[in-house]
C-alpha atoms as a PDB file:
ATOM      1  CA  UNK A   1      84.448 152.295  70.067  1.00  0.00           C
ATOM      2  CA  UNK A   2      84.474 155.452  68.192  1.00  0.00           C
ATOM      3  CA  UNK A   3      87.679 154.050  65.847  1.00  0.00           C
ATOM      4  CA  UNK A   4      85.304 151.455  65.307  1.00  0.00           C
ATOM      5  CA  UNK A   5      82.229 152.991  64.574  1.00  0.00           C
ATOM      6  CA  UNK A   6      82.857 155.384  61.890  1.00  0.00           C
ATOM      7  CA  UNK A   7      84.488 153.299  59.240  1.00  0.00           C
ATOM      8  CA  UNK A   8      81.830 150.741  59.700  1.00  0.00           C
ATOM      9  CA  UNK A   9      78.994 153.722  59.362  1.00  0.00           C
ATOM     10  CA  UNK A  10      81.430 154.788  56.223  1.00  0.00           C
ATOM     11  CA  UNK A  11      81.178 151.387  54.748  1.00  0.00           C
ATOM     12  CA  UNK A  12      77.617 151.202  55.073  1.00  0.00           C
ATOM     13  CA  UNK A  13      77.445 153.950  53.223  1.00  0.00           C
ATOM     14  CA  UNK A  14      79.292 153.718  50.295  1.00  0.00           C
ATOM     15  CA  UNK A  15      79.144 149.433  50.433  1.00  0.00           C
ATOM     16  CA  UNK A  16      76.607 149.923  47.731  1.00  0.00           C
ATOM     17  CA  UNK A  17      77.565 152.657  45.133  1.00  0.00           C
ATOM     18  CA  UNK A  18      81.040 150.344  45.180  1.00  0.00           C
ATOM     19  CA  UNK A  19      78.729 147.704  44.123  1.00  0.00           C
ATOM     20  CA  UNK A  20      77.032 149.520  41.572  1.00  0.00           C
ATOM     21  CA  UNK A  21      80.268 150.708  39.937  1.00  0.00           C
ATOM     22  CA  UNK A  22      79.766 150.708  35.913  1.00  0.00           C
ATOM     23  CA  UNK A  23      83.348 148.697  35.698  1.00  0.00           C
ATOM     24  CA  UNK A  24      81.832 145.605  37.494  1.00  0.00           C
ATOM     25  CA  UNK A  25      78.239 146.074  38.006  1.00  0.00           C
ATOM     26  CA  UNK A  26      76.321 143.267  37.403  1.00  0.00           C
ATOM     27  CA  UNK A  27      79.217 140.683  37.198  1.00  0.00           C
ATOM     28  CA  UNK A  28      81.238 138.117  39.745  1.00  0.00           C
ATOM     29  CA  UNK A  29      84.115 140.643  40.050  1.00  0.00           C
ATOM     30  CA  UNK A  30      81.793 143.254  41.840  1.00  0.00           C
ATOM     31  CA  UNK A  31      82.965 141.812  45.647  1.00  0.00           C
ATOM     32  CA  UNK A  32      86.397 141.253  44.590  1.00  0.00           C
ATOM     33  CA  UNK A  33      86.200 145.069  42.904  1.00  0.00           C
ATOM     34  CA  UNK A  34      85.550 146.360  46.275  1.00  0.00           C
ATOM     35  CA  UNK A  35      88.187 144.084  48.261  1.00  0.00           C
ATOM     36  CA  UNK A  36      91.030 145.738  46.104  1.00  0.00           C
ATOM     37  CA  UNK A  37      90.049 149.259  46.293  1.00  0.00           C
ATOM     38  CA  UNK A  38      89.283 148.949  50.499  1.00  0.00           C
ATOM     39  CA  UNK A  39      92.961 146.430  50.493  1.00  0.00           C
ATOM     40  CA  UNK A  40      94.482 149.339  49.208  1.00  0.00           C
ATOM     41  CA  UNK A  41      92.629 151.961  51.236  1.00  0.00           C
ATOM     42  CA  UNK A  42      93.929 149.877  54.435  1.00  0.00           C
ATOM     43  CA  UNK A  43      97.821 149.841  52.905  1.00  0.00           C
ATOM     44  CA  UNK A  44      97.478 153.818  52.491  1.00  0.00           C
ATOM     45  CA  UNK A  45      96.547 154.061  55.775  1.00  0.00           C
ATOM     46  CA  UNK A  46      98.995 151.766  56.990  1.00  0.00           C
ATOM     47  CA  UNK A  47     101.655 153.737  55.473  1.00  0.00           C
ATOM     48  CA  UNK A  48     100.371 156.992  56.538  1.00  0.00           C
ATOM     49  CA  UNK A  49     100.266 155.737  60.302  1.00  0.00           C
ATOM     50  CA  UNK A  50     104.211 154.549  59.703  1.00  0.00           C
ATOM     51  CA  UNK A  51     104.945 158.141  58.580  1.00  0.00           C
ATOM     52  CA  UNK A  52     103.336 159.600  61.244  1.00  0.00           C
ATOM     53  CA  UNK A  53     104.866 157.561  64.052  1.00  0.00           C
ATOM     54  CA  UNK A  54     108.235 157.754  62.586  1.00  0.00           C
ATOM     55  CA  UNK A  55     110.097 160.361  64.266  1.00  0.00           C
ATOM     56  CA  UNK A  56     108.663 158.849  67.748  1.00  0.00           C
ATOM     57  CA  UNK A  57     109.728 155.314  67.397  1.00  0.00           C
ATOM     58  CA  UNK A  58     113.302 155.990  66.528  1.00  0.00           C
ATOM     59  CA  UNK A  59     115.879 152.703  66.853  1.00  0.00           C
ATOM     60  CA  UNK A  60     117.202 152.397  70.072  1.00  0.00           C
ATOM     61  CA  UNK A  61     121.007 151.602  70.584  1.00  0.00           C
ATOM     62  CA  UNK A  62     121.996 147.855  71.612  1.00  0.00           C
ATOM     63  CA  UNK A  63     123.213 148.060  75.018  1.00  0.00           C
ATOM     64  CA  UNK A  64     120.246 150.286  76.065  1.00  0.00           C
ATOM     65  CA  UNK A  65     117.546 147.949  74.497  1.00  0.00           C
ATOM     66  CA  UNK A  66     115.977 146.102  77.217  1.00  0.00           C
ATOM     67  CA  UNK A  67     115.560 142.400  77.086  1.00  0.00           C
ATOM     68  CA  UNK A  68     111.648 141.519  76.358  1.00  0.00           C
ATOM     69  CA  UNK A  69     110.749 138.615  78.673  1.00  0.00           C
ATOM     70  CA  UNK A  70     109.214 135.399  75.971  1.00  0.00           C
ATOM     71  CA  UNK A  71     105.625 134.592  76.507  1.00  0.00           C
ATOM     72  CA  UNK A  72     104.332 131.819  74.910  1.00  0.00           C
ATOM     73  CA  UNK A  73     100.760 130.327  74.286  1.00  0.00           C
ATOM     74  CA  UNK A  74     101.158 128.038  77.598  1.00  0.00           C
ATOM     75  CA  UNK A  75     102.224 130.997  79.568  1.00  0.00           C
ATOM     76  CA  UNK A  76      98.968 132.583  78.582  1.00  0.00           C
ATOM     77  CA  UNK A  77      96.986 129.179  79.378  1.00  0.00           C
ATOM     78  CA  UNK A  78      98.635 129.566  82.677  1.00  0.00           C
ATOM     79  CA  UNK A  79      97.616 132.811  83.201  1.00  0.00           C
ATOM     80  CA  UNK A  80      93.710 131.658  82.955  1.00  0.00           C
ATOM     81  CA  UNK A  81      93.053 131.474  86.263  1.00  0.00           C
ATOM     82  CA  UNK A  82      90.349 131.889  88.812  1.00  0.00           C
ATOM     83  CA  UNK A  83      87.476 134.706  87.281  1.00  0.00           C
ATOM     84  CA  UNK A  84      89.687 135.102  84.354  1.00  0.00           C
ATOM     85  CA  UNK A  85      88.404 131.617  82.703  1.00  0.00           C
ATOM     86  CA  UNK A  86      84.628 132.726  82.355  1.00  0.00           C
ATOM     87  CA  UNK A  87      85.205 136.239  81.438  1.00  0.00           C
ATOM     88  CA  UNK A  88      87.528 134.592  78.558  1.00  0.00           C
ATOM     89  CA  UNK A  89      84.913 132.043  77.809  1.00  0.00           C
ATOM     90  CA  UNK A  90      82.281 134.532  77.447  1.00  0.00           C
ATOM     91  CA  UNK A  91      84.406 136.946  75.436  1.00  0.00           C
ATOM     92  CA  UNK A  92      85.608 134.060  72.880  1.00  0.00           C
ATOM     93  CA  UNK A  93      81.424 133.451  72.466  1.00  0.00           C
ATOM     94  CA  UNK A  94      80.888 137.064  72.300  1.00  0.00           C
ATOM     95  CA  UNK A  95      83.654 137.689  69.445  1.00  0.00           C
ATOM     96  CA  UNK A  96      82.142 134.377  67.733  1.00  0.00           C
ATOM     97  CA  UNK A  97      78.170 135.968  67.413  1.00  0.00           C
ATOM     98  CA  UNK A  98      79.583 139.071  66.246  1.00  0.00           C
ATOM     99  CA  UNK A  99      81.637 137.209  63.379  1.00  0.00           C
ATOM    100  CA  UNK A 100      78.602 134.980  62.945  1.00  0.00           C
ATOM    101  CA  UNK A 101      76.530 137.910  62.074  1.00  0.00           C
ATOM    102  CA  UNK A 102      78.812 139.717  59.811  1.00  0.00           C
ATOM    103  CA  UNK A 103      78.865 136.848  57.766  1.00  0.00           C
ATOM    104  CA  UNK A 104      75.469 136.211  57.408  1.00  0.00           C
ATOM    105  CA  UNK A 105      74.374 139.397  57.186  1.00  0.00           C
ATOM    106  CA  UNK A 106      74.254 139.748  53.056  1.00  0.00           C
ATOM    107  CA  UNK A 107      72.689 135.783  52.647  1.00  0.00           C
ATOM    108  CA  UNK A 108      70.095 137.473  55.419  1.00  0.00           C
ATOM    109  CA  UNK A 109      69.201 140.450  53.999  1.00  0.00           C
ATOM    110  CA  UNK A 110      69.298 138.689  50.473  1.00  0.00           C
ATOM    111  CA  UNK A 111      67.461 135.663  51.123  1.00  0.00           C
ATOM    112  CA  UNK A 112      65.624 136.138  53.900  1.00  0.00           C
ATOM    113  CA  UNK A 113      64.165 140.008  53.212  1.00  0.00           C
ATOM    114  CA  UNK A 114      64.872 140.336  50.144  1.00  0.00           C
ATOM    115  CA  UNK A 115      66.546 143.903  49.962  1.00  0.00           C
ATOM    116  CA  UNK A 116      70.279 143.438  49.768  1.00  0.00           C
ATOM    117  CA  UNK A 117      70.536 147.317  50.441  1.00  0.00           C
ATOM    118  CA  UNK A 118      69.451 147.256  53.702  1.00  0.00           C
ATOM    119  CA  UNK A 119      72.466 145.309  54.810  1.00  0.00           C
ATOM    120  CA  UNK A 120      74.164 148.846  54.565  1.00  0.00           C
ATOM    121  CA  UNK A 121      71.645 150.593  55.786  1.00  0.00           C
ATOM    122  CA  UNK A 122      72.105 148.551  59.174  1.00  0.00           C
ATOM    123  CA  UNK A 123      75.626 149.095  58.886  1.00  0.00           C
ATOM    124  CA  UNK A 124      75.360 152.923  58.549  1.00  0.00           C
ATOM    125  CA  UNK A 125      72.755 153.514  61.380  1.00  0.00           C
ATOM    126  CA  UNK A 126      74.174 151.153  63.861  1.00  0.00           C
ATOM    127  CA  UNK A 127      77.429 152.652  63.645  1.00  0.00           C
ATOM    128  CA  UNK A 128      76.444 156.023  64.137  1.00  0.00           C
ATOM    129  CA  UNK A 129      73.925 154.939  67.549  1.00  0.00           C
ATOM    130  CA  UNK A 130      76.695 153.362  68.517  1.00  0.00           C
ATOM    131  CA  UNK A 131      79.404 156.272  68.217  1.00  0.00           C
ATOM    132  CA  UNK A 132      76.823 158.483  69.808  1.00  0.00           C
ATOM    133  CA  UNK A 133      75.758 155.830  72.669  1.00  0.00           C
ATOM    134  CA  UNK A 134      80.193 155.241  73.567  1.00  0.00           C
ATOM    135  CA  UNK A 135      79.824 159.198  74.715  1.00  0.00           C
ATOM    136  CA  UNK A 136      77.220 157.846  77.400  1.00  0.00           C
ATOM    137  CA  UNK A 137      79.089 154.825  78.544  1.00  0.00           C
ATOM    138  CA  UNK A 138      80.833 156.596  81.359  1.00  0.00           C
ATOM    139  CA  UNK A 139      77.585 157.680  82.711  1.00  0.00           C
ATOM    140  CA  UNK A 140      75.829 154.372  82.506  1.00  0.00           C
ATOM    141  CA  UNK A 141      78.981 152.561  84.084  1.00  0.00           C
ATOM    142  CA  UNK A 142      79.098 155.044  87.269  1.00  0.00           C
ATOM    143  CA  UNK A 143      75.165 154.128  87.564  1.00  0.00           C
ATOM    144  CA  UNK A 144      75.377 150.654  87.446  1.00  0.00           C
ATOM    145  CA  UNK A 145      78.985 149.778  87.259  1.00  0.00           C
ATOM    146  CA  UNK A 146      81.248 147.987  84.892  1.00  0.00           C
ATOM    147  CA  UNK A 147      80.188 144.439  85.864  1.00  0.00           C
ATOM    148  CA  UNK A 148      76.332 145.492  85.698  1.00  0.00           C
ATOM    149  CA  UNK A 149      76.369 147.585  82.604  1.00  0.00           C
ATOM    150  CA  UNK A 150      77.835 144.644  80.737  1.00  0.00           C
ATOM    151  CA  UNK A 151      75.729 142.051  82.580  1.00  0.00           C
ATOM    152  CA  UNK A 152      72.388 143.985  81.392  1.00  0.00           C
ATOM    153  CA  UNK A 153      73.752 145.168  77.672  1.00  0.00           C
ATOM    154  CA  UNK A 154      74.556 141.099  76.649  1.00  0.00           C
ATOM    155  CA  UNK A 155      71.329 140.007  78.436  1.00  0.00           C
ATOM    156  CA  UNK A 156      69.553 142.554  76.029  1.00  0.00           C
ATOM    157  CA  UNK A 157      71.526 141.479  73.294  1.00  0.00           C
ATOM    158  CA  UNK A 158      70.179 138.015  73.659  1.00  0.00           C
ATOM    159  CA  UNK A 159      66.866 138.560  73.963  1.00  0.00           C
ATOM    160  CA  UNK A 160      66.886 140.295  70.572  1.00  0.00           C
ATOM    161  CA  UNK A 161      68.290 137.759  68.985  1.00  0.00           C
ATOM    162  CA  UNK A 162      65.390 135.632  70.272  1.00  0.00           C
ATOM    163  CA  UNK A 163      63.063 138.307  68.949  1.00  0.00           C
ATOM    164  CA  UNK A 164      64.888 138.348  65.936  1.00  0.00           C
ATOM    165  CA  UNK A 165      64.802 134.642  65.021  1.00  0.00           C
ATOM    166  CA  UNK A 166      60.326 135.614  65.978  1.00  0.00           C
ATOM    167  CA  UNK A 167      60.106 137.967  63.665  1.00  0.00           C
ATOM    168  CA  UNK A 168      63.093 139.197  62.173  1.00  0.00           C
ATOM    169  CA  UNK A 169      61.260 138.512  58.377  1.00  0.00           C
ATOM    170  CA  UNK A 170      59.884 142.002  58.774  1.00  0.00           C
ATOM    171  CA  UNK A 171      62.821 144.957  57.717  1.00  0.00           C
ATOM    172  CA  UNK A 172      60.860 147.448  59.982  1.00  0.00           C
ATOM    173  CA  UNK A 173      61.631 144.992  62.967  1.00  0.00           C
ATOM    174  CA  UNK A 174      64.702 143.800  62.165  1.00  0.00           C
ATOM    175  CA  UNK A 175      66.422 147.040  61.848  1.00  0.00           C
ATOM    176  CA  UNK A 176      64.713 148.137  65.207  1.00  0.00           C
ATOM    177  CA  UNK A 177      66.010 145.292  67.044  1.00  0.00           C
ATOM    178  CA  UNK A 178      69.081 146.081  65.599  1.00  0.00           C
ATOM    179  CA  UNK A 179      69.065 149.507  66.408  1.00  0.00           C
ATOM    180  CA  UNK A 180      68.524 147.986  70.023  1.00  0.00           C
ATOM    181  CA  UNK A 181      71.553 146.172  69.814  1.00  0.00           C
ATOM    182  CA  UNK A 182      73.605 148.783  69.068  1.00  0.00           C
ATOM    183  CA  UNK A 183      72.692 150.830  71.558  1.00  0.00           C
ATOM    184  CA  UNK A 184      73.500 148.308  74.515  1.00  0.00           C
ATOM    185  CA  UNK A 185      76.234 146.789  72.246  1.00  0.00           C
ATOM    186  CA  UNK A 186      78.336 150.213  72.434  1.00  0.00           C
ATOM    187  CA  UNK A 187      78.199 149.235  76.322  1.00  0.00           C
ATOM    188  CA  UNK A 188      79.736 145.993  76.309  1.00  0.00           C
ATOM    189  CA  UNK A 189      82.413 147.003  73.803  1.00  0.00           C
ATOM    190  CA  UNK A 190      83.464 149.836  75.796  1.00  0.00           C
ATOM    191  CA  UNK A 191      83.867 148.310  79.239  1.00  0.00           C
ATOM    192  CA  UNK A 192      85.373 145.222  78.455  1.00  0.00           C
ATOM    193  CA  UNK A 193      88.630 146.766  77.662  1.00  0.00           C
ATOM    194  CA  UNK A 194      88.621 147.412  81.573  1.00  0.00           C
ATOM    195  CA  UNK A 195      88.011 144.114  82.963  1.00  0.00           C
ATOM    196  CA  UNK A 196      91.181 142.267  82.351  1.00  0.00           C
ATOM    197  CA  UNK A 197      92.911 144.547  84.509  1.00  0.00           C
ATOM    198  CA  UNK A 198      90.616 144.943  87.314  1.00  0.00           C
ATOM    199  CA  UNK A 199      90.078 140.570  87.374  1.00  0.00           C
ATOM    200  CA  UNK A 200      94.316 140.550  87.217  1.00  0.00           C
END
């Protein structure tokens, strides 16, 4: 949650100076400007992460190397059994809204409010209630559990979504609800991690 959090609350913040940059302001290039400088900010870190991790993941010889079993895509089918199906099911939707928003988030804030720079505005303050609500997910889990925490964080998430398609034309209440989101969403994103092993 936390790896996740403060890049997006980094891109929210500098999503629109990038934008703004004198080399491409005001043209077609200005999204494709910002692709290559963050495609080569992810290849720096890739390499960075290689350098680090290279005097831990030395080659091993060939008689000690251990022979990795094959799993295929019908061995995972296979494996979707019993509670395992709806918490997949419900994870596939739940990785499907987020990607739906993301999308639509700059023809929404365009088109719909009218302020293209409050789509990183959203970014930036979501990110950081969220990186400050994953510090208060072990709490909230030993209150009402795993299975209840998440239960109660998606059913809020759906109700502002509701509220959202009411009267999301309003900044002041769209940014509130998702503010709200945020905070519940942290929940969700944290805990999940733990169910596949406890429905194995």
């Amino acid at each position: 949650a936390v790896g996740g959090s403060l890049p997006t609350a980094l891109w929210g913040v500098l999503a629109a100076p990038m934008l703004s940059f004198p080399l491409w302001a005001g043209s077609g290039n200005a999204y494709a400007g910002c692709c290559a400088v963050f495609s080569v900010t992810l290849l720096l870190g890739g390499f960075i992460i290689y350098k680090i991790a290279a005097p831990y993941d030395k080659p091993q010889e060939a008689g000690s190397m251990v022979k990795a079993e094959k799993i295929g895509l019908l061995d995972m089918i296979k494996n979707l059994n019993g509670p395992m199906i709806p918490f997949f099911i419900a994870q596939t939707l739940s990785t499907a809204q987020a990607g739906f928003f993301s999308t639509l988030l700059a023809y929404y804030t365009t088109h719909v409010l009218g302020n293209t720079a409050i789509a990183a505005q959203v970014l930036s303050i979501t990110s950081i209630i969220s990186l400050v609500g994953s510090f208060f997910v072990p709490s909230i889990t030993k209150y009402l559990s795993k299975k209840g925490a998440h239960i109660i964080s998606q059913f809020t998430y759906c109700v502002c979504y509701v509220l959202m398609g009411l009267f999301g034309r309003n900044a002041g209440m769209f940014i509130a609800l998702r503010c709200v989101m945020a905070a519940v969403g942290c929940v969700s994103n944290v805990v999940m991690y733990a169910f596949p092993v406890d429905i194995a």
